[in-house]
Protein backbone atom coordinates (compact mmCIF):
# COMPACT_ATOMS: atom_id res chain seq x y z
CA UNK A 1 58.61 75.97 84.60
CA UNK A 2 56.30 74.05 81.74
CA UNK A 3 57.94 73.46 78.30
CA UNK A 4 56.57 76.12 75.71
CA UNK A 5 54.54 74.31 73.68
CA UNK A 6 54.82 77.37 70.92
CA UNK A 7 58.36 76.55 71.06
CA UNK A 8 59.15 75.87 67.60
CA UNK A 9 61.21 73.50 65.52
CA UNK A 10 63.62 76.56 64.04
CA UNK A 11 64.30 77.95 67.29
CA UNK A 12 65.44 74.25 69.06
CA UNK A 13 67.83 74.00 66.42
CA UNK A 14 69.34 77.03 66.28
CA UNK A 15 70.19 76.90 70.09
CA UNK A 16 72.33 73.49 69.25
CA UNK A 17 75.75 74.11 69.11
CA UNK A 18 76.21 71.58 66.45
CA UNK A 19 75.62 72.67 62.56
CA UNK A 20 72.42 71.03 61.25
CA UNK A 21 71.63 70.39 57.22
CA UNK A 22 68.29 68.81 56.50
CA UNK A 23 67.97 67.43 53.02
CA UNK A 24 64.67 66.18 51.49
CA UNK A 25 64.69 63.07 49.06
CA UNK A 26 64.41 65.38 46.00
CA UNK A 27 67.91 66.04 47.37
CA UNK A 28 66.94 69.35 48.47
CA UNK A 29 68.34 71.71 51.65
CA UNK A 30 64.91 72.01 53.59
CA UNK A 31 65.97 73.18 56.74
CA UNK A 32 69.41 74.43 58.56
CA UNK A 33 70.80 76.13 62.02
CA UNK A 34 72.27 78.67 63.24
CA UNK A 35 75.43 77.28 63.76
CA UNK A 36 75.32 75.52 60.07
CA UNK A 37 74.62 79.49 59.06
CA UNK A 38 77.57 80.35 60.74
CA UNK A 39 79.97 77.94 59.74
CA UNK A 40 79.63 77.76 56.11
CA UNK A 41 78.76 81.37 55.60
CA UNK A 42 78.17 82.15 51.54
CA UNK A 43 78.44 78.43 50.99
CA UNK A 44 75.18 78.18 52.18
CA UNK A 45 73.83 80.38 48.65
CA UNK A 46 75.22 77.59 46.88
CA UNK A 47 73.68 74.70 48.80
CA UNK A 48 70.18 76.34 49.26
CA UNK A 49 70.26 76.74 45.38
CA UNK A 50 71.66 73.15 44.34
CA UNK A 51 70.94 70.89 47.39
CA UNK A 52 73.14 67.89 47.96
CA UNK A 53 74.71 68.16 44.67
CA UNK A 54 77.27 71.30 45.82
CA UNK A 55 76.99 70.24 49.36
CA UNK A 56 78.54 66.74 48.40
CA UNK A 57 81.13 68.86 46.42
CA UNK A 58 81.99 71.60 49.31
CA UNK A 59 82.16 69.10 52.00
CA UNK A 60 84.31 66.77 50.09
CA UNK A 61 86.77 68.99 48.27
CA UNK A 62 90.64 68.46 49.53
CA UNK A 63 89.15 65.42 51.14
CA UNK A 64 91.93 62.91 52.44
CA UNK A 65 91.71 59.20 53.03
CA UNK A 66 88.34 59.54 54.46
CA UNK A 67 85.59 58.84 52.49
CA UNK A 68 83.25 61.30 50.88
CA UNK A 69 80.20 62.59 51.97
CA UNK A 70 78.33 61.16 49.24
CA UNK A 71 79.49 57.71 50.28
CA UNK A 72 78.53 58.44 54.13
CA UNK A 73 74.88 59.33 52.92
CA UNK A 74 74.84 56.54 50.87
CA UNK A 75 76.34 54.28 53.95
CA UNK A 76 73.58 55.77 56.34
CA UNK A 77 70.44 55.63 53.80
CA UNK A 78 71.86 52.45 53.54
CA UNK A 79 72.17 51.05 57.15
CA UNK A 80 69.76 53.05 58.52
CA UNK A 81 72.72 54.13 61.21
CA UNK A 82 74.36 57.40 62.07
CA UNK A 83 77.79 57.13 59.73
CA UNK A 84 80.72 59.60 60.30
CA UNK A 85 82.38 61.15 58.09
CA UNK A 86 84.81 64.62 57.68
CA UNK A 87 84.42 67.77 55.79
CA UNK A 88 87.01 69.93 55.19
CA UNK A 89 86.95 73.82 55.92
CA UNK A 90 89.33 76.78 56.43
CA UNK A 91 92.10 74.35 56.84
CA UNK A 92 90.26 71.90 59.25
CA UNK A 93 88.99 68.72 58.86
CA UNK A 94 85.86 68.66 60.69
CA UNK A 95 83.89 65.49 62.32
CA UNK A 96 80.48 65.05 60.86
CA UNK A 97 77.57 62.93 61.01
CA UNK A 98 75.09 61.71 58.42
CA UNK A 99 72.12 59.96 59.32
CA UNK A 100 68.44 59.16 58.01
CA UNK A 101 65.59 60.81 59.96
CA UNK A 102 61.52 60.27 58.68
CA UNK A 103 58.47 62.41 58.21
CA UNK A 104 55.23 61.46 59.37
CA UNK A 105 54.15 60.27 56.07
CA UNK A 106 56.93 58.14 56.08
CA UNK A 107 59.31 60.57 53.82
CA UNK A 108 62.86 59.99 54.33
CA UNK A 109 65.43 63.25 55.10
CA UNK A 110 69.36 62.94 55.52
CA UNK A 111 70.26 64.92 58.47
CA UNK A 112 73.47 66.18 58.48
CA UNK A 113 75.56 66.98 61.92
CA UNK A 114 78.41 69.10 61.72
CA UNK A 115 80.61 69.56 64.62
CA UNK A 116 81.67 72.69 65.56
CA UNK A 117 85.19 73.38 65.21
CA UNK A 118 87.18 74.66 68.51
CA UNK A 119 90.45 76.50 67.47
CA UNK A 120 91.16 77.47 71.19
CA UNK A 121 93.97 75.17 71.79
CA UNK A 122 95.94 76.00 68.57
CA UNK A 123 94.91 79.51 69.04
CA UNK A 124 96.66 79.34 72.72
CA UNK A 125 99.45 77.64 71.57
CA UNK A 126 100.18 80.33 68.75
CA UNK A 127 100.26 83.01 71.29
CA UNK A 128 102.66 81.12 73.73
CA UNK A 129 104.61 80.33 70.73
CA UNK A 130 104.87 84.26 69.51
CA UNK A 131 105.62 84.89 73.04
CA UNK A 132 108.67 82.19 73.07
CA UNK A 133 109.84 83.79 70.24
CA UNK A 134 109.75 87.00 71.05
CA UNK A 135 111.26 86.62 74.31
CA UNK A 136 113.86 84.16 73.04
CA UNK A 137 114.55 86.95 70.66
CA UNK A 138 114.97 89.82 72.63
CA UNK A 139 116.85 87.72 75.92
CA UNK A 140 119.56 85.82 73.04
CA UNK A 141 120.30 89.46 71.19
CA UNK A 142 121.10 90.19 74.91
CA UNK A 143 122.85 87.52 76.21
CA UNK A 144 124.85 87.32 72.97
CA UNK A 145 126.16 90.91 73.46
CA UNK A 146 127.18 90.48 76.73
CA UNK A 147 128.87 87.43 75.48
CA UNK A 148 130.92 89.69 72.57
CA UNK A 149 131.54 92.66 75.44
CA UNK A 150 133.38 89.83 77.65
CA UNK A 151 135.13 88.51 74.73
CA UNK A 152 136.50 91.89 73.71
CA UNK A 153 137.30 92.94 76.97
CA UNK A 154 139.24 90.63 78.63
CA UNK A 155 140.92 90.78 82.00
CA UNK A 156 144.51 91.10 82.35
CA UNK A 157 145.89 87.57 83.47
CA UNK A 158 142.07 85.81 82.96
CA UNK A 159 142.35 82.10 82.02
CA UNK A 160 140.36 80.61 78.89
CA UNK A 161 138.38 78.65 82.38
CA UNK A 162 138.00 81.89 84.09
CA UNK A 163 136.42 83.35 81.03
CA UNK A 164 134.36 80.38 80.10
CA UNK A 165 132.92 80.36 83.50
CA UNK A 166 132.43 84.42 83.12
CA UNK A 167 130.48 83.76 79.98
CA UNK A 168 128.82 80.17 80.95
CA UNK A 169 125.70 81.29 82.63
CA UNK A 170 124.62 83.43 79.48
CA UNK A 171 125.55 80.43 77.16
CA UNK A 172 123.08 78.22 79.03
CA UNK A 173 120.56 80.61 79.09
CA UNK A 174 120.52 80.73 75.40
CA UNK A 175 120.87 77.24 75.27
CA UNK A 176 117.31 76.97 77.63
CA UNK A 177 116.01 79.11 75.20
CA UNK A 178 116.66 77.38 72.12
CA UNK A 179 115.42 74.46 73.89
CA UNK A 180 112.26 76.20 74.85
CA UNK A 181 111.32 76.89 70.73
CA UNK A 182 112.46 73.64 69.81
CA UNK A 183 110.20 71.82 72.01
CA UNK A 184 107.09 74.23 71.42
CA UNK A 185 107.84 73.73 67.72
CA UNK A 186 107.61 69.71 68.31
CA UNK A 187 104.64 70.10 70.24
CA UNK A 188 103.16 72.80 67.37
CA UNK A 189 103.50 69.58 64.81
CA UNK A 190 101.87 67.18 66.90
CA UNK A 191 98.87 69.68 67.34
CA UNK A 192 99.01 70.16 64.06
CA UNK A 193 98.15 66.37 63.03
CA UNK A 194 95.23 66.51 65.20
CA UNK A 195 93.59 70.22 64.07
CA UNK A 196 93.97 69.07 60.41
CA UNK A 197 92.71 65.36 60.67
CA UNK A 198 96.12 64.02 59.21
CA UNK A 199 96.84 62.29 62.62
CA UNK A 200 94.62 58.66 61.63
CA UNK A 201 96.49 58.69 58.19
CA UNK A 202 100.15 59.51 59.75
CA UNK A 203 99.34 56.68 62.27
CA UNK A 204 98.15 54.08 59.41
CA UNK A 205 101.30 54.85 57.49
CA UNK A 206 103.88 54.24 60.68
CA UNK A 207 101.91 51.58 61.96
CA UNK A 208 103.51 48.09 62.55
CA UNK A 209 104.31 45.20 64.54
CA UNK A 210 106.87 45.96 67.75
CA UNK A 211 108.41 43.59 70.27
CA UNK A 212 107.99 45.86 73.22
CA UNK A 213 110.61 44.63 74.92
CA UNK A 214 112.93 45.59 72.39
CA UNK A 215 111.42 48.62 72.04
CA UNK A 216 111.32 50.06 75.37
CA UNK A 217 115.16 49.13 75.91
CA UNK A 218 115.96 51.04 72.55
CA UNK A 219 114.08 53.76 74.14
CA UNK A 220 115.82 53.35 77.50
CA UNK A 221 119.29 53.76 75.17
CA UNK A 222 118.40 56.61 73.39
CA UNK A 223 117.57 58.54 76.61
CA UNK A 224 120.97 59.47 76.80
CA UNK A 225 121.07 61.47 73.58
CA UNK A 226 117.51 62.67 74.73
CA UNK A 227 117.49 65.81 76.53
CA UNK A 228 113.63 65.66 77.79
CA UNK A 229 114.69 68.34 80.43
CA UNK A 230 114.40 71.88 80.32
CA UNK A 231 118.46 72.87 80.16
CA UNK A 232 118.17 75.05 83.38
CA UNK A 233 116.92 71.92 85.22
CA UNK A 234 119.94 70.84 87.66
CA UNK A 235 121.22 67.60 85.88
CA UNK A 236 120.64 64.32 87.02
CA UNK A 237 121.13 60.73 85.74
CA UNK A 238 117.43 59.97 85.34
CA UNK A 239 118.12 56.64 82.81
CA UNK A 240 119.29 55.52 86.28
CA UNK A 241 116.21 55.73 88.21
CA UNK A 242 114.07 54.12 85.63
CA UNK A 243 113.41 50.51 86.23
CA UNK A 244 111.73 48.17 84.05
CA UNK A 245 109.53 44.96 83.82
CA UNK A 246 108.21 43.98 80.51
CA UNK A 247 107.51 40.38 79.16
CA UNK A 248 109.62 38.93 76.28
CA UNK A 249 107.32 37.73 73.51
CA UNK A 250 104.75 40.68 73.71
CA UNK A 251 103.80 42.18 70.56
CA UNK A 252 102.19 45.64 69.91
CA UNK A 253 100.75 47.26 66.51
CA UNK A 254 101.27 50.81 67.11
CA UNK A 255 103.64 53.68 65.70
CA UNK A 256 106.88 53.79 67.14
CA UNK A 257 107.18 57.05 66.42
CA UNK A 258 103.85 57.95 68.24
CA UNK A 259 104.34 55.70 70.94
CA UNK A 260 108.07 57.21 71.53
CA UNK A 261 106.44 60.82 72.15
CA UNK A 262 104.05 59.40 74.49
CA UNK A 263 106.47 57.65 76.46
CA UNK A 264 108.96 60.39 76.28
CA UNK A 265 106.16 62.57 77.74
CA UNK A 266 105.29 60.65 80.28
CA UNK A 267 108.74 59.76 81.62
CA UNK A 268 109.08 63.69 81.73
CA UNK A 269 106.24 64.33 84.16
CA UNK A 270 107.59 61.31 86.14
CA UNK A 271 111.20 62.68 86.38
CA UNK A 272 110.33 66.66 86.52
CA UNK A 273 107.57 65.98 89.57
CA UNK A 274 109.66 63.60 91.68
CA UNK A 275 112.43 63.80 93.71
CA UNK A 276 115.98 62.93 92.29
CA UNK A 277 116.54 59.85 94.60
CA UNK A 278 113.09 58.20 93.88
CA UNK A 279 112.57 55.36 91.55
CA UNK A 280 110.07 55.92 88.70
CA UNK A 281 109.24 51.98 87.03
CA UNK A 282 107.58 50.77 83.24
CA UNK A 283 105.72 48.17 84.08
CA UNK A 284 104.21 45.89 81.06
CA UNK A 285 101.73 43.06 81.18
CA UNK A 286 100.16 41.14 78.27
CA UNK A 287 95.96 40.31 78.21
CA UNK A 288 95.93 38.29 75.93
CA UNK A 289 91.85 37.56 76.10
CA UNK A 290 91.33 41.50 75.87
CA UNK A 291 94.04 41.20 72.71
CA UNK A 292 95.62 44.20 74.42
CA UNK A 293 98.97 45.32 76.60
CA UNK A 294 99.06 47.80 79.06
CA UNK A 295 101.81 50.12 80.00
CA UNK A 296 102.24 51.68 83.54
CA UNK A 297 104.63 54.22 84.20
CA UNK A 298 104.58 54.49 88.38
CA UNK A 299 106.31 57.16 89.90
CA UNK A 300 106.56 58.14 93.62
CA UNK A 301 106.93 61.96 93.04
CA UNK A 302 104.86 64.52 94.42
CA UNK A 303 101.08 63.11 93.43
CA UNK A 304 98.09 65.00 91.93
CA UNK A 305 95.74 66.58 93.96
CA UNK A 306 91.75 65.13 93.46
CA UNK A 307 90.70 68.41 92.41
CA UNK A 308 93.53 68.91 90.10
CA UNK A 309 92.49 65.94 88.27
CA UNK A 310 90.22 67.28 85.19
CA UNK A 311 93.21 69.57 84.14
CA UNK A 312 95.21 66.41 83.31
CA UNK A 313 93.87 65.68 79.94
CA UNK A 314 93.18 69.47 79.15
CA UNK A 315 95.35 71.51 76.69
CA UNK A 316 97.12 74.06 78.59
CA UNK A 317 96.18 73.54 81.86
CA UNK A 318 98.77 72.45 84.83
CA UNK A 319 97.88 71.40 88.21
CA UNK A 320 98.29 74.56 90.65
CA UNK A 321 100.58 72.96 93.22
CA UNK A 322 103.69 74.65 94.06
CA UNK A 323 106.35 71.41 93.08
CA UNK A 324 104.56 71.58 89.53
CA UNK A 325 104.22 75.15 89.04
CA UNK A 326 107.69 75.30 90.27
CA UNK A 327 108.74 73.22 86.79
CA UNK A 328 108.86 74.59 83.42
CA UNK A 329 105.88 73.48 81.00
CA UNK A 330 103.25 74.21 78.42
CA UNK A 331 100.47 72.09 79.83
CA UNK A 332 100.13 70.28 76.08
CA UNK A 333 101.85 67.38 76.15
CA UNK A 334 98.96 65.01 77.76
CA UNK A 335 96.72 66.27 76.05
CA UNK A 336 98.61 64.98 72.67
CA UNK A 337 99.55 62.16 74.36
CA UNK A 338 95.42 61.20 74.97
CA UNK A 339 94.88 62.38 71.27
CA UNK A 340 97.37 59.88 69.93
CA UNK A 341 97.09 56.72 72.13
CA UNK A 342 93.60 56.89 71.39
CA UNK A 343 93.93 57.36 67.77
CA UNK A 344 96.23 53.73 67.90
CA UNK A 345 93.04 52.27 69.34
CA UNK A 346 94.23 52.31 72.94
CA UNK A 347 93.25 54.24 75.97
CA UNK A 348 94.98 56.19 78.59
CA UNK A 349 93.89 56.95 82.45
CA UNK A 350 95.72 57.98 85.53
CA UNK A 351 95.80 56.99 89.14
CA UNK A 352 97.07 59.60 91.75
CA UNK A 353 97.25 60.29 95.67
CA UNK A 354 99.10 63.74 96.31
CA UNK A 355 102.53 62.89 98.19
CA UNK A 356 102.54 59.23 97.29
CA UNK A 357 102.91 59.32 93.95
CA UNK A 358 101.10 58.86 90.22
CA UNK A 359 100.63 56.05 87.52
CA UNK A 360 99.65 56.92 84.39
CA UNK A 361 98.62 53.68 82.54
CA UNK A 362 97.27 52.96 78.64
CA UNK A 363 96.64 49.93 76.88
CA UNK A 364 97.27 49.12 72.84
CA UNK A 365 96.76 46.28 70.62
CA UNK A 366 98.08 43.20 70.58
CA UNK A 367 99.93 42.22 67.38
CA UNK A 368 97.14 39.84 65.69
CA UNK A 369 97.80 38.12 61.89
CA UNK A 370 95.07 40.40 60.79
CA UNK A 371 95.91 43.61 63.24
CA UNK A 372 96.47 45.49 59.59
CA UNK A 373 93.52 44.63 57.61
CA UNK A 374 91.23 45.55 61.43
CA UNK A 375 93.49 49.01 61.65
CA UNK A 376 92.68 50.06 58.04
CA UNK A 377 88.86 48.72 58.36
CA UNK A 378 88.83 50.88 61.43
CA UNK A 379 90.21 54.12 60.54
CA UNK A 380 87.42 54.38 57.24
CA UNK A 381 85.13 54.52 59.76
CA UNK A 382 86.37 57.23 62.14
């Protein structure tokens, strides 16, 4: 089929999914989208009537660390480059883009890009976590009454370890449940960090210099007063099973914090899709000529199958095998995981055979004298 050459300007970009603002140099608005029309609703009275002027002022107000929009214009009339920037709206930071486009007579125009915003993951996770609640709710009120009925009515000659055995079960059901909110709620405040834009600036306020060997034997420790396993999950010694190989002398800037939630994660797929007698290793290597390290956690559990493999990274999805469905989860926790080793400047892949096993790898900076200065130079940009 030919392209319509009646196909006009207007209607090209209104079919983008992206918001488009067209300013003029007299800073006027002289064009916008669809999707622009949709996202800022009345505000676009306001920026039709005063150009840039109340545009600068919407996009900026509540603004965080990033800079303002006036300073990305400025930084792409500038350069002559795309610059990013964020606005802020409904409780969302937004990603946007300002660049310079030019008329035929040579007239420049700032065109700005706005993202639009996809609330489906929190939206998903607000639902599970109303239905946690609720049945948490309804199963403890429940559990807690059959609980009071033993209590009250105890058998003639019954031990205190006949009764706690009578009343055990519903104890660690409650116990699961608790759990259960607990974890969601964790996993609610990591989600949160990335839907509001706060992640970068949490990250640049944790962020310092770690001897990873240090650090992954703290971590190693601390699994003991960890529970990273759903309380109905048949207990195991799992600190046992981990093995470890990491150089002295290597150096990391990253958060601890961030990078303890990532490894916790990860260790929790290893352990939950493996069997109990198989070893699951963290192996660490410096590059030094890359100025990074990279992490592998190798298990020989139950694998991924190839066609399972786009769900890995996606929020709320879980591979459909039985051994996996078979294990209590919310599908999130990669998906943070990807979010946050990413926002530390690394990067995180996977490597999986179903039935041999998986190895789920990412690399972060190498401590450098001026790893601070490049972290903060790098976030004003994002």
């Amino acid at each position: 089929m030919a392209f319509d050459k009646q196909l006009s300007a207007q209607s090209i970009l209104d079919g983008l999914g992206q918001g488009i603002l067209i300013f003029d140099q007299a800073d006027q608005l002289v064009q916008e989208n669809l999707a622009a029309r949709t996202l800022l609703g009345g505000d676009l009275k306001l920026i039709r009537a005063n150009g840039w002027t109340a545009a600068a002022a919407l996009f900026s107000s509540h603004a965080a660390a990033s800079e303002t929009a006036d300073a990305a214009r400025k930084r792409a009339l500038d350069s002559a480059r795309p610059v990013r920037f964020r606005i802020y709206r409904a409780g969302e930071y937004i990603p946007c883009w300002a660049s310079v486009i030019y008329g035929t007579n040579g007239e420049e125009f700032t065109l700005i890009t706005i993202e639009m915003p996809d609330w489906s993951a929190l939206t998903d996770l607000i639902a599970r976590f109303r239905d946690e609640v609720a049945s948490a709710a309804v199963s403890t009120q429940g559990h807690t009454k059959v609980i009071q009925q033993s209590l009250k009515a105890t058998r003639p000659g019954e031990t205190v370890e006949q009764l706690s055995r009578r009343i055990g079960g519903f104890v660690t059901l409650i116990t699961t449940h608790m759990h259960r909110m607990e974890r969601l709620m964790a996993l609610f405040e990591r989600l949160e960090r990335i839907r509001t834009g706060t992640l970068l600036e949490t990250i640049q306020k944790e962020y310092r210099r770690i001897d990873l060997a240090d650090f992954i034997e703290d971590l190693l420790e601390g699994l003991d007063e960890t529970r990273l396993l759903d309380p109905e999950t048949e207990a195991q010694d799992y600190r046992s099973r981990i093995k470890t190989t990491v150089p002295e002398g290597a150096y990391i800037f990253a958060s601890s914090d961030r990078l303890t939630d990532v490894l916790h994660d990860i260790l929790r797929n290893a352990i939950m899709y493996s069997m109990k007698a198989t070893p699951i290793q963290i192996v660490a290597q410096a590059q030094t000529a890359a100025g990074t390290v990279q992490i592998d956690v190798i298990d020989e559990g139950y694998g991924i199958r190839a066609k399972e493999f786009e769900r890995v990274f996606a929020p709320f999805e879980r591979a459909r095998q039985p051994q996996i469905i078979g294990e209590f989860g919310y599908g999130l926790s990669l998906y943070l995981c990807k979010h946050e080793i990413e926002a530390m400047n690394g990067r995180i892949w996977f490597q999986s055979e179903e039935g041999v096993g998986t190895t789920f790898s990412f690399k972060l900076p190498l401590w450098q004298d001026d790893s601070a200065s490049r972290a903060s130079s790098s976030s004003s940009d994002t």
